[in-house]
Protein backbone atom coordinates (compact mmCIF):
# COMPACT_ATOMS: atom_id res chain seq x y z
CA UNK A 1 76.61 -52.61 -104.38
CA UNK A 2 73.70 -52.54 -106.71
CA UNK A 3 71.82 -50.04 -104.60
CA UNK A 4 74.86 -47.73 -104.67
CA UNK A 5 75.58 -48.11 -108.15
CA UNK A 6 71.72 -47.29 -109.48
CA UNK A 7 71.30 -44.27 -106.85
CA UNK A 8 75.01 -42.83 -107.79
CA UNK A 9 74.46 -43.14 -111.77
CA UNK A 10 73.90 -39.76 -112.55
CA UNK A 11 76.60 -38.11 -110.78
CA UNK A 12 79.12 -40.62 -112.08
CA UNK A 13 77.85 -40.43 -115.48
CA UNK A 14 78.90 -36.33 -115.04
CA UNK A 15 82.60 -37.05 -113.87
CA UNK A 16 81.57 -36.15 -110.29
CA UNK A 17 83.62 -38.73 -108.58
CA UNK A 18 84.82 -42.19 -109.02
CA UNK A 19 83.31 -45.25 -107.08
CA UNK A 20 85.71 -48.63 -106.53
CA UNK A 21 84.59 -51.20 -104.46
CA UNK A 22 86.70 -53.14 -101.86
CA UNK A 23 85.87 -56.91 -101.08
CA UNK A 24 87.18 -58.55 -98.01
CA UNK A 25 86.19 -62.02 -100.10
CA UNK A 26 88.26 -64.91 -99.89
CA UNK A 27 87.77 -66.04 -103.56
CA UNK A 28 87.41 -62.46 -105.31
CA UNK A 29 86.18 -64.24 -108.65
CA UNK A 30 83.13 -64.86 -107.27
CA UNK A 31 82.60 -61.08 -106.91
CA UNK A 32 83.42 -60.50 -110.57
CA UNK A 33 81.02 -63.44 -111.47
CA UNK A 34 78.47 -60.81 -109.77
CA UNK A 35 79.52 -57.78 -110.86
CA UNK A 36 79.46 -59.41 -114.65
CA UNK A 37 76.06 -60.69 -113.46
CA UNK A 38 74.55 -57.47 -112.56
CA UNK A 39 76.23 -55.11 -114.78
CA UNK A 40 78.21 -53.42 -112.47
CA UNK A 41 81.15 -51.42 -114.02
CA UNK A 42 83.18 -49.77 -111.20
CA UNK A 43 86.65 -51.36 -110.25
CA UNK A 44 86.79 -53.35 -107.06
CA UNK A 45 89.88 -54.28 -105.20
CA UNK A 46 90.39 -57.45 -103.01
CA UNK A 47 91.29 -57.09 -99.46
CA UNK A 48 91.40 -60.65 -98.43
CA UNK A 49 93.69 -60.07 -95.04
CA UNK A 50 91.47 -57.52 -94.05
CA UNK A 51 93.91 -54.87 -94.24
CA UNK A 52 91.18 -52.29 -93.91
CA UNK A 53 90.54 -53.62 -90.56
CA UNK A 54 86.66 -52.93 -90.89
CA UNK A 55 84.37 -54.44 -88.47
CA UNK A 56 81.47 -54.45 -90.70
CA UNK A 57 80.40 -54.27 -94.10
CA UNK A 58 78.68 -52.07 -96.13
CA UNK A 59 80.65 -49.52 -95.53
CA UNK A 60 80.90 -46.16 -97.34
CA UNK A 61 84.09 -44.50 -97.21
CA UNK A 62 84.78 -41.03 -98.90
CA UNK A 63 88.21 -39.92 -100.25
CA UNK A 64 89.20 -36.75 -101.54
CA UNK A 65 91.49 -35.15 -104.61
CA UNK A 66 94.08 -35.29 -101.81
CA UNK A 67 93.65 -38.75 -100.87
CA UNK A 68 92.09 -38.18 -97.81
CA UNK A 69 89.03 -39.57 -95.84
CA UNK A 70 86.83 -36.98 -95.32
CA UNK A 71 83.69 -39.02 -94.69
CA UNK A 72 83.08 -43.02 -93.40
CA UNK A 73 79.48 -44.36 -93.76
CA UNK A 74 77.98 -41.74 -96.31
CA UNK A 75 75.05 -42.52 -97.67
CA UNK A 76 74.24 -41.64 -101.13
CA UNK A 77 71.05 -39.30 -100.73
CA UNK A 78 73.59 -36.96 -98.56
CA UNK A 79 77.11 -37.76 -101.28
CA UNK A 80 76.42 -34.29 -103.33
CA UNK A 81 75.50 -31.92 -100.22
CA UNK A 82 77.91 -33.41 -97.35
CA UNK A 83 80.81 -34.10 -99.90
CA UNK A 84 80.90 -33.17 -103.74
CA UNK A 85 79.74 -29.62 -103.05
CA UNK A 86 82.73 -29.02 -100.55
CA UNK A 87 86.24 -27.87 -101.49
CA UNK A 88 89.09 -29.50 -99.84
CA UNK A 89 92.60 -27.51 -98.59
CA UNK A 90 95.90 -29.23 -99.69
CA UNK A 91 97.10 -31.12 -96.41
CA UNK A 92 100.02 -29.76 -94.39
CA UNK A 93 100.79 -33.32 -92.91
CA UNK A 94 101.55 -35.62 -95.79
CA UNK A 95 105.67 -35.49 -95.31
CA UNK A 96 104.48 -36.92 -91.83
CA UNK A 97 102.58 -39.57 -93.19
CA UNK A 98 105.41 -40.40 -96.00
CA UNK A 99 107.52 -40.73 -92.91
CA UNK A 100 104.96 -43.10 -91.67
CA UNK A 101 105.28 -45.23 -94.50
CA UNK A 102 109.00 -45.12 -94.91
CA UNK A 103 108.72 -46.63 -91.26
CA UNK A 104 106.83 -49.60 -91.41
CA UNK A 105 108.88 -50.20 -94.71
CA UNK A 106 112.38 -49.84 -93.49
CA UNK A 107 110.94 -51.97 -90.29
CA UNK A 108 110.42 -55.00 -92.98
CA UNK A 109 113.54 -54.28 -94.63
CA UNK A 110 115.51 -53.82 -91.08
CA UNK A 111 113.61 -57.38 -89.99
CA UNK A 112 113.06 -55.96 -86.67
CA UNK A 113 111.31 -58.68 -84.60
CA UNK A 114 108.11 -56.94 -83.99
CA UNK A 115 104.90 -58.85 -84.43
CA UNK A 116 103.63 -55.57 -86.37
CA UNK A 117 106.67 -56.14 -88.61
CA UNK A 118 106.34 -59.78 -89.17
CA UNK A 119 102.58 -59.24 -90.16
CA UNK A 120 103.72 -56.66 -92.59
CA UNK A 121 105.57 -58.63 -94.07
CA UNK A 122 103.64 -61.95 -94.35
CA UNK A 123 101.22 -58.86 -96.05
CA UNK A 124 103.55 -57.76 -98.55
CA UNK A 125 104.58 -61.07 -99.62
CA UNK A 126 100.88 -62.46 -100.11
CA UNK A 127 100.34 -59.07 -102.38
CA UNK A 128 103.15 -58.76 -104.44
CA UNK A 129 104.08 -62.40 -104.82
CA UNK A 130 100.21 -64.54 -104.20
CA UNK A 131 101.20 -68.20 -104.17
CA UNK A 132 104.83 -67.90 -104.72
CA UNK A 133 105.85 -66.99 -100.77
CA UNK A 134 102.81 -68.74 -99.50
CA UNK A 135 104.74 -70.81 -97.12
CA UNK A 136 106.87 -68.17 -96.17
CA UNK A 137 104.30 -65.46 -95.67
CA UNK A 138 102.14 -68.35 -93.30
CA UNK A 139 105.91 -68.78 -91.43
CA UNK A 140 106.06 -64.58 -90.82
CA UNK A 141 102.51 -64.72 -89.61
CA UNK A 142 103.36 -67.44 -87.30
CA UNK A 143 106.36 -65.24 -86.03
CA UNK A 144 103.74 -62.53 -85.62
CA UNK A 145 101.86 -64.73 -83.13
CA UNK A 146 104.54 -66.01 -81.21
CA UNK A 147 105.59 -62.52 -80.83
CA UNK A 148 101.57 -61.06 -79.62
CA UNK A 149 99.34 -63.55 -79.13
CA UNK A 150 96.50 -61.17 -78.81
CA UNK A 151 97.45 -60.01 -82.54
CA UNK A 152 94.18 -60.63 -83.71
CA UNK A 153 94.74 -59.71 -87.31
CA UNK A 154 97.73 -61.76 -87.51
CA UNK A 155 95.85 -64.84 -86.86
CA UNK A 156 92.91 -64.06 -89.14
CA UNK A 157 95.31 -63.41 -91.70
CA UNK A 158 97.13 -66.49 -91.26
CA UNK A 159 93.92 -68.46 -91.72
CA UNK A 160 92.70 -66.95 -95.16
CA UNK A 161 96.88 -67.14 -96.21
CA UNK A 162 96.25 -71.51 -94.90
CA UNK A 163 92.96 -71.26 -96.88
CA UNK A 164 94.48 -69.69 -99.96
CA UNK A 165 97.35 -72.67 -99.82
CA UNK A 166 94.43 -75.37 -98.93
CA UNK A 167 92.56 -73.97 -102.46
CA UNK A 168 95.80 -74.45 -104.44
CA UNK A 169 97.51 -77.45 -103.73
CA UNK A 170 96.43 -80.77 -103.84
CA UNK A 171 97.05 -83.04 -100.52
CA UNK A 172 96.92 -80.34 -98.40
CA UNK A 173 93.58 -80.48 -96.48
CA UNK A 174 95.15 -79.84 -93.30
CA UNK A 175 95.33 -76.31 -94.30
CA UNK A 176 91.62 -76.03 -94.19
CA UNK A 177 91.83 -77.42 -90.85
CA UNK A 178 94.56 -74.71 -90.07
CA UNK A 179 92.51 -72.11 -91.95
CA UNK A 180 89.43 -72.73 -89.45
CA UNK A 181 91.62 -72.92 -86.19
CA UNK A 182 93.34 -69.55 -86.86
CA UNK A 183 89.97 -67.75 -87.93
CA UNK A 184 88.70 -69.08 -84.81
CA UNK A 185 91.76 -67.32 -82.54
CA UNK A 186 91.12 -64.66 -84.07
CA UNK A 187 87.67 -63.98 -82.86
CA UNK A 188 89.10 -65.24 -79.20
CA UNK A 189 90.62 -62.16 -79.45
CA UNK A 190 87.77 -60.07 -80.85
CA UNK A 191 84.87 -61.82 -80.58
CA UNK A 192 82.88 -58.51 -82.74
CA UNK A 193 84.98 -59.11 -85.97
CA UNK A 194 81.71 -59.59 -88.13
CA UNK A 195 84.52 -60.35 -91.35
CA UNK A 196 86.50 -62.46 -89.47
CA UNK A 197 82.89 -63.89 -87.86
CA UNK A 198 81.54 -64.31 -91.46
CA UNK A 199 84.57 -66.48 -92.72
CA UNK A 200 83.81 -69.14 -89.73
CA UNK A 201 79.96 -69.22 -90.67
CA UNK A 202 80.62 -69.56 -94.63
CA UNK A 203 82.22 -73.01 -94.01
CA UNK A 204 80.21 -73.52 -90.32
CA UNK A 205 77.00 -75.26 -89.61
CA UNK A 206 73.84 -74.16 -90.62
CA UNK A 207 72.27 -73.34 -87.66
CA UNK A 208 75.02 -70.19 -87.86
CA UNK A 209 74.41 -69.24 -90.96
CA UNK A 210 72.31 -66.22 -91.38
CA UNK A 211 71.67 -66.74 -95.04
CA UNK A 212 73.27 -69.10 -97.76
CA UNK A 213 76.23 -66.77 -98.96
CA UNK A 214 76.32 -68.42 -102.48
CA UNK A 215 73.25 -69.65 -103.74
CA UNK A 216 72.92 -66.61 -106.36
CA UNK A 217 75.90 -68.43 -108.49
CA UNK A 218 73.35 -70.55 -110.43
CA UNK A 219 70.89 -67.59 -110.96
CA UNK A 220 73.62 -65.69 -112.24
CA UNK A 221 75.14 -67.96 -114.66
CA UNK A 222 71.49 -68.45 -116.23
CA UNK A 223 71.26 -64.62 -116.33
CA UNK A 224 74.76 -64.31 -117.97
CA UNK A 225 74.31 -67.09 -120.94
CA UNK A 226 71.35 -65.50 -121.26
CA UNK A 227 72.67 -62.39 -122.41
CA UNK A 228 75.14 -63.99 -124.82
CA UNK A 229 78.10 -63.85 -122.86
CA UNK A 230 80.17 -66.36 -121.00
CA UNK A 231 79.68 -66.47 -116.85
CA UNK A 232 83.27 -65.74 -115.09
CA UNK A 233 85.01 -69.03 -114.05
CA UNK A 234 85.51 -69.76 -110.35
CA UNK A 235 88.90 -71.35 -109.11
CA UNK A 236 86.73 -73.08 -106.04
CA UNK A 237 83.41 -73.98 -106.70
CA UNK A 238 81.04 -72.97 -103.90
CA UNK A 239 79.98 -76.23 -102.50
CA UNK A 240 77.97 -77.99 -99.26
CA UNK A 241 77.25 -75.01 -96.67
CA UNK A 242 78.03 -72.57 -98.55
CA UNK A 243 75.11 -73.18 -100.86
CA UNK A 244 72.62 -74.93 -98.43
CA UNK A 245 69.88 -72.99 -96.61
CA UNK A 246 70.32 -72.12 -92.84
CA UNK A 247 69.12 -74.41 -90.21
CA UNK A 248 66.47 -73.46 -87.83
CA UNK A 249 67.25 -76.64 -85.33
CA UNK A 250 68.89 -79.50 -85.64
CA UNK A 251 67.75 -82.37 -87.53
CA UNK A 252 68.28 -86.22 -85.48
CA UNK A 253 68.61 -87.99 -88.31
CA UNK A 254 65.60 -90.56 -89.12
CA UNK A 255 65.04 -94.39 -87.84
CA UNK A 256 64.28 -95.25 -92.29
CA UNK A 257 68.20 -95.21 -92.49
CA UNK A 258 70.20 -98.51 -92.36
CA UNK A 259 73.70 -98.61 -91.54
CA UNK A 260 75.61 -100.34 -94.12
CA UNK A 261 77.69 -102.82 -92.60
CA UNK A 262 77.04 -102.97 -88.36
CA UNK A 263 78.13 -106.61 -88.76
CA UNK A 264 81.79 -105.10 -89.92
CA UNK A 265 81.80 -107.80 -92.27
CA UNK A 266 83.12 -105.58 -95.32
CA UNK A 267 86.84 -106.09 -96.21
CA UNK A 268 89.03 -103.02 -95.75
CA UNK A 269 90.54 -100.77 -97.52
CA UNK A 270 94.16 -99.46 -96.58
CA UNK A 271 95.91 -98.55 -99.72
CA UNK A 272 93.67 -96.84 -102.36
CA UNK A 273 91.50 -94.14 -100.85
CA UNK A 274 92.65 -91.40 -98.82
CA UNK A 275 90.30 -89.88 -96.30
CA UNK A 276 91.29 -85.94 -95.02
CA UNK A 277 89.00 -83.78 -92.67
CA UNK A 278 88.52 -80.45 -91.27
CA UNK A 279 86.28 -79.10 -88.92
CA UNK A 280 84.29 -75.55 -88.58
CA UNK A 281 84.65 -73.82 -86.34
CA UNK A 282 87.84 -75.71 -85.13
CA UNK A 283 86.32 -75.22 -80.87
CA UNK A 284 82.81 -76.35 -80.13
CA UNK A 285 80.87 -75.09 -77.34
CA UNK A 286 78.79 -77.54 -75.02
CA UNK A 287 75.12 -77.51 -76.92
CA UNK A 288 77.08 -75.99 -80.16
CA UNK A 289 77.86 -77.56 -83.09
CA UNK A 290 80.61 -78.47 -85.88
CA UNK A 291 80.37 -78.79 -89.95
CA UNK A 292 83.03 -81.67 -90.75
CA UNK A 293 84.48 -81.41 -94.76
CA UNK A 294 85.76 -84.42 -96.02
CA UNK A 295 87.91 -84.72 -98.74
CA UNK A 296 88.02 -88.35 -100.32
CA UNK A 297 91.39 -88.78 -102.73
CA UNK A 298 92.27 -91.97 -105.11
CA UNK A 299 95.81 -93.29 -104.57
CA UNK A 300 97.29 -92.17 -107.70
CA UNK A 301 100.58 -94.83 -107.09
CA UNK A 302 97.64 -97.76 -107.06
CA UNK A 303 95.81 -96.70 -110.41
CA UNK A 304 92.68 -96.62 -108.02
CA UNK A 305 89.42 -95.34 -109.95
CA UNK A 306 86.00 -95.10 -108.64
CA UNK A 307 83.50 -97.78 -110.18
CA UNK A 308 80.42 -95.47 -111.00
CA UNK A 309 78.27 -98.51 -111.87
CA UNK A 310 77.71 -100.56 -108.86
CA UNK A 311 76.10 -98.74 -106.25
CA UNK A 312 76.99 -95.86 -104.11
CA UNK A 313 79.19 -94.46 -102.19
CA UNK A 314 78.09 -94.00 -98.04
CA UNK A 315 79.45 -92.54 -95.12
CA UNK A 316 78.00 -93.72 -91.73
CA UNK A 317 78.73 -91.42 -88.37
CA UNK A 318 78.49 -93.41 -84.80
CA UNK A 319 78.18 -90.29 -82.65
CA UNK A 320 78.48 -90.91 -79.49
CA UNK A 321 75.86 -91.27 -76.71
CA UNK A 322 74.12 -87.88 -76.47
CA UNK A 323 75.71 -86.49 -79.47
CA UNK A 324 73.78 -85.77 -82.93
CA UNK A 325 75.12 -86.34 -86.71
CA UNK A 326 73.17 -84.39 -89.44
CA UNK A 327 72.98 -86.54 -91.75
CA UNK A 328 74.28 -89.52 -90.20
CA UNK A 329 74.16 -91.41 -93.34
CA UNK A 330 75.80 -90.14 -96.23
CA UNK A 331 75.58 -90.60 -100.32
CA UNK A 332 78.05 -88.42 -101.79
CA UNK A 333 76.74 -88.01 -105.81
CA UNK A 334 78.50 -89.88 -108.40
CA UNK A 335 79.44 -88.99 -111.37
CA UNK A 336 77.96 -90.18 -114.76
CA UNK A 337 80.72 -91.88 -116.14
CA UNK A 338 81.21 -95.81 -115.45
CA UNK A 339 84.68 -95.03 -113.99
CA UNK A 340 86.05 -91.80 -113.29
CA UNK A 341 89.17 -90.68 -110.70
CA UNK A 342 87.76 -87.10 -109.31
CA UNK A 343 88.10 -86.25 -105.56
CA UNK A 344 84.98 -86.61 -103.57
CA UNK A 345 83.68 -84.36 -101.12
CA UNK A 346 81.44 -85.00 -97.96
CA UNK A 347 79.81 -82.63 -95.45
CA UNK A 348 77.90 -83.12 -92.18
CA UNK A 349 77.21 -81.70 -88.67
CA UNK A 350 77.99 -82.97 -85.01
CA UNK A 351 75.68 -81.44 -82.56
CA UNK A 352 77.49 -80.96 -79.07
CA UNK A 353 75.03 -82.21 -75.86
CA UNK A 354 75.00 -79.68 -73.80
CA UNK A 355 76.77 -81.99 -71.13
CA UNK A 356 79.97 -82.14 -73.14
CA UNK A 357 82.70 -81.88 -71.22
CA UNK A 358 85.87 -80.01 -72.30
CA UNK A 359 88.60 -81.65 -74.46
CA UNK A 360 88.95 -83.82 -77.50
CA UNK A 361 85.88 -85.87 -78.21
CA UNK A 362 86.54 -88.87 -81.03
CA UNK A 363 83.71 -89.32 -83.02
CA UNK A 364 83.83 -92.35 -84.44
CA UNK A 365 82.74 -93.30 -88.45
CA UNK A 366 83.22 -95.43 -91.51
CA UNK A 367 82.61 -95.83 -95.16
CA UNK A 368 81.96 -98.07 -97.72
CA UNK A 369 82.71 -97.95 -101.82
CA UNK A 370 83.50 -99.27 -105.22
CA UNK A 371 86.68 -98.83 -106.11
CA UNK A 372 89.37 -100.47 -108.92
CA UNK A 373 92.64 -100.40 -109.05
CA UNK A 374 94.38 -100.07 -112.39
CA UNK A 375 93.30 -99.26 -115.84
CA UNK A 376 92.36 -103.00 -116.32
CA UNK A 377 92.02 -103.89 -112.71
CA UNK A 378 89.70 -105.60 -110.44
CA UNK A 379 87.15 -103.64 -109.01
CA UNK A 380 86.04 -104.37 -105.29
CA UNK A 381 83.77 -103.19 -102.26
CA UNK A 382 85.82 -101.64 -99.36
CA UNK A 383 85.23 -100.39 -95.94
CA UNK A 384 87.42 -97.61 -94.42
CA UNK A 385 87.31 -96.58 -90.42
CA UNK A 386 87.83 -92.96 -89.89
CA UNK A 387 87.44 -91.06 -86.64
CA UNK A 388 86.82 -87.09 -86.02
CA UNK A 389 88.03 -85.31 -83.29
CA UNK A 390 86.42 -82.62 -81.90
CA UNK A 391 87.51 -80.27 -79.54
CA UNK A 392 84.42 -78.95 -76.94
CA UNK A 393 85.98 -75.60 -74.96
């Protein structure tokens, strides 16, 4: 976007044409953060589901007076010659294409059991009510599979519409888990959906990753303050993978760890901490591999807080025989206060041996913390098993 903008600055700054940008971003704050960031003063628009259906991004697309496409993948050297310079004729087909529209509309107002119509309107009610007919829209998109399991789209868009529900409401991490199933359909279907591709790798392993998608944030908020003004706030903070550097192999782990407690001597913990997991991409391949998210949540019915002051928190992964875990021990950071009550999050990899065979594959794991229970409560040192399951095609 910051190419375009500086190349196409003159012939905007005449009233040539108009430039707005459309994001397929999951979290369109973060764009605005970077458009604030670099100065960029065109209006973008948020396409989330996709709607565009585009394969690939960047892509130029040029619409006339008439509101038609006259060119896809411009560049800007050829915008004035190929485009400005030409007049454009009134088209004789736009009753058909109201028609068109009236369709699909009076399809979604008819309720006729199409999966095309059921997608529709899982799409309407996502952009005209957001959060409001979340659980609705999700049950229209699952009527849109059950209808055409090959509907692609419908199962991408059912993923970001899991996601969006996942970002919004506490307890629900099994929407991340749903999020990363249905983006993985989806490229079962189309395997070449570089957006639908690029949602798996943002919260995927590193060894995926073809860059870190969000590790400008920090550079920008330094460049924002500096200018006087106050950085865009995110709803989700980019965290784990999303910031961390690609992988070029996988790392074993190292023999300086110690596992915390292989005697399993450490009381445990039933009550106050509440462990929740996802896994991306939801199917592993034989010699592929997984990123697990952990989310770790106090038991607000016990008073539980985390005791800050002891020592930390770690997470210890038992893969098993032939499998990998990157890092297999884990020390979440703590915060600065003695006692505080946030919810923790946790990240690692499970490399898959390339003699895997298919079906669900427990991993097994535990961890160990501080915790108290009440304002005035005792504080003690728990242990609490957990196991992942992965599922190897």
């Amino acid at each position: 976007m910051p190419g375009w903008h500086e190349a196409t600055k003159a012939l905007r700054g005449k009233g040539a044409f108009q430039t707005v940008g459309i994001i397929q971003e999951q979290h369109p704050d973060r764009c605005q953060l970077f458009m604030q960031w670099k100065q960029l003063d065109f209006p973008v628009l948020v396409d989330s589901l996709n709607r565009l259906g585009v394969n690939v991004v960047p892509l130029t697309i040029a619409v006339d007076e008439h509101g038609i496409v006259r060119h896809v993948g411009l560049s800007p050297n050829d915008l004035e010659n190929e485009f400005l310079s030409k007049t454009y004729p009134s088209p004789k087909d736009s009753a058909k294409a109201d028609r068109k529209t009236a369709a699909v509309l009076g399809d979604i107002a008819n309720d006729v059991n199409t999966s095309e119509a059921w997608m529709n309107h899982a799409d309407a009610l996502i952009l005209e009510g957001g959060l409001k007919d979340i659980d609705t829209a999700i049950s229209d998109y699952q009527s849109a599979i059950a209808l055409d399991r090959t509907n692609g789209p419908a199962y991408f868009r059912a993923g970001v519409a899991y996601r969006m529900r996942y970002d919004q409401r506490e307890g629900a991490v099994k929407d991340f888990q749903l999020a990363s199933q249905h983006w993985g359909m989806a490229l079962e279907v189309d395997p070449n959906q570089y957006i639908w591709r690029r949602r798996i790798q943002q919260y995927g392993p590193r060894l995926d990753k073809p860059y870190p998608f969000y590790d400008w944030i920090r550079d920008a908020r330094g460049g924002v303050i500096r200018r006087g003004e106050k950085p865009v706030v995110l709803m989700i903070e980019p965290r784990g993978t999303e910031l961390a550097q690609p992988a070029k192999e996988f790392a074993t782990g190292s023999s300086e760890i110690v596992e915390p407690d292989p005697r399993r001597r450490i009381e445990r913990d039933r009550k106050m901490v509440a462990i929740e997991m996802a896994t991306v991409p939801a199917i592993v391949d034989p010699d592929g591999g997984t990123r697990v998210h952990m989310t770790l949540r106090l038991n607000r019915a016990e008073n539980a807080h985390w005791n800050n002051e002891t020592g930390p928190m770690e997470i210890w992964i038992s893969p098993p025989q032939g499998w990998e875990a990157d890092p297999q021990l884990i020390r979440p950071k703590l915060a600065r206060a003695a006692q505080t009550s946030e919810v923790r999050f946790a990240e690692f990899e499970l490399k898959v041996p390339s003699s895997a065979r298919p079906g669900t594959i427990v991993v097994p794991g535990y961890m160990v913390y501080y915790v108290c229970r009440g304002k005035d409560g005792a504080c003690l040192y728990r242990r609490q098993d957990f196991i992942v399951s992965v599922n190897v095609r």
